[in-house]
C-alpha atoms as a PDB file:
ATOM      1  CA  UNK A   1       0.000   0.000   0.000  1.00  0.00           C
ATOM      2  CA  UNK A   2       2.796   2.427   0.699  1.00  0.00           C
ATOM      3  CA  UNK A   3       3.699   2.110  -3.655  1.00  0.00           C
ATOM      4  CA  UNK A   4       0.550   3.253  -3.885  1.00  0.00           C
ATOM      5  CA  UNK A   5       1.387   6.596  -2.263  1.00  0.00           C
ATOM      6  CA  UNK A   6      -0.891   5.672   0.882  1.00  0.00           C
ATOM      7  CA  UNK A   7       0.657   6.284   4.703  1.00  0.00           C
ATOM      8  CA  UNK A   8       0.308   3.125   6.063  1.00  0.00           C
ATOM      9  CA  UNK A   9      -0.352   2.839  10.297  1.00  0.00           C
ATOM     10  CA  UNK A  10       0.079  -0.608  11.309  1.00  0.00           C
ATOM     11  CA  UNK A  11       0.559  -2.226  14.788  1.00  0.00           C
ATOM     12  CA  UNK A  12       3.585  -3.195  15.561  1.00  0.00           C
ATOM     13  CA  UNK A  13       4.190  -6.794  16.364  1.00  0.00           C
ATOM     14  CA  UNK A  14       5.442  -7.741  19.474  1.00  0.00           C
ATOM     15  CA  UNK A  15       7.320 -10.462  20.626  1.00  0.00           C
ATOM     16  CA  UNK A  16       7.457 -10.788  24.378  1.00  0.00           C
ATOM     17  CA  UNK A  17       5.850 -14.047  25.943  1.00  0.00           C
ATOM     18  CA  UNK A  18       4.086 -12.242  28.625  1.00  0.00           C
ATOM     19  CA  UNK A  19       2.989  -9.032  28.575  1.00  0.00           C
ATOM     20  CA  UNK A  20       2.713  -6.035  31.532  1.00  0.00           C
ATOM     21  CA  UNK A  21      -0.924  -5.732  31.158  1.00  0.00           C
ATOM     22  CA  UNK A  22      -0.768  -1.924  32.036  1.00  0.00           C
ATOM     23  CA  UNK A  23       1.316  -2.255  28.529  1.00  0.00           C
ATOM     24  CA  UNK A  24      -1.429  -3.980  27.176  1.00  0.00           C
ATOM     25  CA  UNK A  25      -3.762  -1.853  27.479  1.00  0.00           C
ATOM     26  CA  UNK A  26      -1.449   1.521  26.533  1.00  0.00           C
ATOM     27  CA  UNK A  27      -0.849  -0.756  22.986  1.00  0.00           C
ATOM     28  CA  UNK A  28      -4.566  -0.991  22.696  1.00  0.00           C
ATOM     29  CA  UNK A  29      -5.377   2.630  23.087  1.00  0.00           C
ATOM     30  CA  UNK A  30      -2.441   3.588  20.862  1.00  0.00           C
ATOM     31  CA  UNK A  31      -4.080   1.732  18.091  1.00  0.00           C
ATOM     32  CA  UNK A  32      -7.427   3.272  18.407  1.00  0.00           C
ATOM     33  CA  UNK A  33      -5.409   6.144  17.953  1.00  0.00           C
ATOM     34  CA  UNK A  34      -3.914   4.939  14.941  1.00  0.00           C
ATOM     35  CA  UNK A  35      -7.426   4.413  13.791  1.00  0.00           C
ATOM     36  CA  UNK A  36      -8.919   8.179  14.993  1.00  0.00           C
ATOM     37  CA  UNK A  37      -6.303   9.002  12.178  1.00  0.00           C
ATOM     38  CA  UNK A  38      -7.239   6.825   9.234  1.00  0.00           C
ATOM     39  CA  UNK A  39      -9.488   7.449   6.736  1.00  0.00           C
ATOM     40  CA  UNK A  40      -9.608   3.668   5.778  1.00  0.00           C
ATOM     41  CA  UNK A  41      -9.292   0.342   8.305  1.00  0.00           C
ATOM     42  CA  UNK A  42      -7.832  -2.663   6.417  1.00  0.00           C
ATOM     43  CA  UNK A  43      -7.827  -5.598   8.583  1.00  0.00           C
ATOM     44  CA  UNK A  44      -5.056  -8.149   7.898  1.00  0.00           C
ATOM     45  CA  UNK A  45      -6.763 -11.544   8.613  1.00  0.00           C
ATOM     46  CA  UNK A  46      -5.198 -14.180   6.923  1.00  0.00           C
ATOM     47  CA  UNK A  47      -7.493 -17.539   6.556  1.00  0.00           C
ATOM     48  CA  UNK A  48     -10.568 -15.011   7.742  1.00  0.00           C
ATOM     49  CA  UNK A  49      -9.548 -15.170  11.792  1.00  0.00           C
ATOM     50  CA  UNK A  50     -10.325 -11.952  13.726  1.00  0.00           C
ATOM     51  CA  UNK A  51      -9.492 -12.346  17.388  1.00  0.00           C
ATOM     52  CA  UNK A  52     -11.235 -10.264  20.083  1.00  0.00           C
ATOM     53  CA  UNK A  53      -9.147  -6.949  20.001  1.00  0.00           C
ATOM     54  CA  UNK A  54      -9.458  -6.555  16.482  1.00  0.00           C
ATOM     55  CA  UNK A  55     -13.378  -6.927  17.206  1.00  0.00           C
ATOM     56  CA  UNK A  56     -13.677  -4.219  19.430  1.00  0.00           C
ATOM     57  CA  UNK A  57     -11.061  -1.953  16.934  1.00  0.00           C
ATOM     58  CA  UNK A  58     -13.680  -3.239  14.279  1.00  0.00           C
ATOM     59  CA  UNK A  59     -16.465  -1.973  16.506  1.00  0.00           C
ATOM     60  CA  UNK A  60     -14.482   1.372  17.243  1.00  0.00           C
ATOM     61  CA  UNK A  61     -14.113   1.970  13.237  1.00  0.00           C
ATOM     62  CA  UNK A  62     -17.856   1.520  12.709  1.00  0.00           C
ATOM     63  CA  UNK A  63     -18.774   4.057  15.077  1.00  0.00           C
ATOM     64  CA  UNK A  64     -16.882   6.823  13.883  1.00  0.00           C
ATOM     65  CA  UNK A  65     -18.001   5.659  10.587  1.00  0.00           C
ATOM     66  CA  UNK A  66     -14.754   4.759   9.238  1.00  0.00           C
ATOM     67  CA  UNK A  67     -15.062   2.249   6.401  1.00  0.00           C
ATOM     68  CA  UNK A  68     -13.234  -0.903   7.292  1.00  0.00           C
ATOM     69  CA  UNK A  69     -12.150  -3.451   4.744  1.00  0.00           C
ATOM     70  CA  UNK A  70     -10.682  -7.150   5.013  1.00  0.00           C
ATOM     71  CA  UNK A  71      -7.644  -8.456   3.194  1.00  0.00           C
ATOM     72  CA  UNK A  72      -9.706 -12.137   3.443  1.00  0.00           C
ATOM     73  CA  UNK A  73     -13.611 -12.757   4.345  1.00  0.00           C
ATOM     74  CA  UNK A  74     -13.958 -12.877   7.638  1.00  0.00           C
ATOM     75  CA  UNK A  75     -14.350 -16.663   9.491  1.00  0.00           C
ATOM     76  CA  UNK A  76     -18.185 -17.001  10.479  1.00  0.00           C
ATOM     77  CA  UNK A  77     -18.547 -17.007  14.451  1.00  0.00           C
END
């Protein structure tokens, strides 16, 4: 997406086996930040499996009326 010209904010992947869950939560408010800046949500869900966070950042998209798309159809749940 960033060929096309588009600024691309993505979460950052982390690799700690447990994490502080005051950190936890911090991540998860910086990405609804992420998305009060996007025009667009894309949601990377490869074989169609959206875990609960990405729900409720789903959720937090459709209220501010953001469109949200899906790299692959969503599993049925």
């Amino acid at each position: 997406m960033t060929l096309d010209l588009a600024i691309v904010l993505a979460p950052e992947a982390t690799e700690a086996p447990v994490l502080d869950p005051v950190l936890v939560r911090a991540l998860g408010e910086l990405h609804l930040r992420r998305i009060d800046l996007a025009d667009e949500v894309r949601i990377v869900n490869p074989g169609g499996y959206i875990g609960e966070a990405t729900r409720r950042e789903i959720a937090y998209a459709n209220a501010l009326g953001k469109p949200v798309t899906y790299f692959h159809e969503p599993s049925p749940s």
